[in-house]
Protein backbone atom coordinates (compact mmCIF):
# COMPACT_ATOMS: atom_id res chain seq x y z
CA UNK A 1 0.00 0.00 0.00
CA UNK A 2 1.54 3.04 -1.16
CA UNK A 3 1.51 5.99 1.22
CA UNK A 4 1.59 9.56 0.52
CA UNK A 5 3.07 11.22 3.83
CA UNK A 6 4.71 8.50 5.60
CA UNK A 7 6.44 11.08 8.26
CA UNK A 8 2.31 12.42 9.19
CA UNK A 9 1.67 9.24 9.73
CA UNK A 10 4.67 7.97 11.97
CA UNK A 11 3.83 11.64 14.10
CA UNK A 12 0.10 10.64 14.14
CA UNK A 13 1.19 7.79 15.55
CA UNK A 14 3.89 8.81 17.99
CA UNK A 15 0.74 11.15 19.22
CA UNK A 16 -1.68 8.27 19.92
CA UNK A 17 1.25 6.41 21.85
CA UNK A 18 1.60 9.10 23.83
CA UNK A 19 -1.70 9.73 24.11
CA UNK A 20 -2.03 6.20 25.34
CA UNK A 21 0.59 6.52 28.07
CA UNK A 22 -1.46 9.47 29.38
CA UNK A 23 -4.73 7.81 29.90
CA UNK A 24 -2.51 5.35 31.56
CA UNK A 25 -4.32 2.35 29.10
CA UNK A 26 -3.09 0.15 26.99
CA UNK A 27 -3.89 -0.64 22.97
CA UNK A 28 -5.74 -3.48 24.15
CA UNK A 29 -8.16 -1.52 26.31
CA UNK A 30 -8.16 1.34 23.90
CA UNK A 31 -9.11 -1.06 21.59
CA UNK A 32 -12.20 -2.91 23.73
CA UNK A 33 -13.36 0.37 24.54
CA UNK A 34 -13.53 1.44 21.01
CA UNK A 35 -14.96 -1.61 19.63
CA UNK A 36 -12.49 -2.33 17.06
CA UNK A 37 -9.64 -4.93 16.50
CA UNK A 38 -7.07 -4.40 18.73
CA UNK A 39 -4.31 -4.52 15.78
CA UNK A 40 -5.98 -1.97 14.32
CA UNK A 41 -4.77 0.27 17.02
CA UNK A 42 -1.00 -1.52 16.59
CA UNK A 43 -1.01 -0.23 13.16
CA UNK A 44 -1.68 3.18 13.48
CA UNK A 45 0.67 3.20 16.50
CA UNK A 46 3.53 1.83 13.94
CA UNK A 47 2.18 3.94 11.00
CA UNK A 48 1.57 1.02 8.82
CA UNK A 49 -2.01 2.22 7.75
CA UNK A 50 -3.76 4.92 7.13
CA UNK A 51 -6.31 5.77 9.99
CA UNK A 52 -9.82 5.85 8.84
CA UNK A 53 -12.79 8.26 10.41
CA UNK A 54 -14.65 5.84 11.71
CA UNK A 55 -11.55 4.23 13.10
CA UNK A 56 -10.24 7.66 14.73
CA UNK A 57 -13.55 7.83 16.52
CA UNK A 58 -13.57 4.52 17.94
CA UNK A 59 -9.72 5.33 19.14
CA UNK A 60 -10.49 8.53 20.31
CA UNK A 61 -13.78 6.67 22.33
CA UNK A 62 -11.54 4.24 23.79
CA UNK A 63 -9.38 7.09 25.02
CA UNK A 64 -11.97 9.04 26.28
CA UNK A 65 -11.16 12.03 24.43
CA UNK A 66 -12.79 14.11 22.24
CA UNK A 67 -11.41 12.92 18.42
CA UNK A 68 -9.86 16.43 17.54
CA UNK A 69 -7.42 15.56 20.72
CA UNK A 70 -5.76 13.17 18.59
CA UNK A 71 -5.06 15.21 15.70
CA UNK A 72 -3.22 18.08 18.30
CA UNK A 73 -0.05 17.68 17.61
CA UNK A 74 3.06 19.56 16.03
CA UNK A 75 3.86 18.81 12.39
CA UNK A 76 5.67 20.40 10.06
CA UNK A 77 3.55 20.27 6.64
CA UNK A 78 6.37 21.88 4.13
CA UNK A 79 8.44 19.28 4.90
């Protein structure tokens, strides 16, 4: 699968980690909260896909946040 901004994706990523660490959960939990596949979460935590909305709202429900928290974060877009 061929991916246009690898480096937004590895930074999305590197958000929802953190993100994850916060909420003191885990992917698993994050996961069964959300009601999605727990790899699903895996791979957006190792950029291997590209999230999908419906996706970012079940992470961002198993995180308890609202879904614009997980798109707060500092990237540099003229890279």
């Amino acid at each position: 699968m061929k991916v246009r901004n690898q480096a937004y994706l590895i930074a999305f990523g590197n958000n929802l980690k953190k993100l994850i660490a916060v909420k003191k959960k885990t992917p698993e939990e994050v996961a069964a909260i959300g009601n999605i596949e727990t790899k699903q979460v895996y791979r957006v935590i190792n950029a291997e896909r590209s999230i999908t909305l419906s996706t970012l709202l079940a992470i961002a429900k198993g995180l308890e946040v609202h879904p614009k928290k997980l798109l707060d974060f500092d990237y540099d877009f003229e890279e």
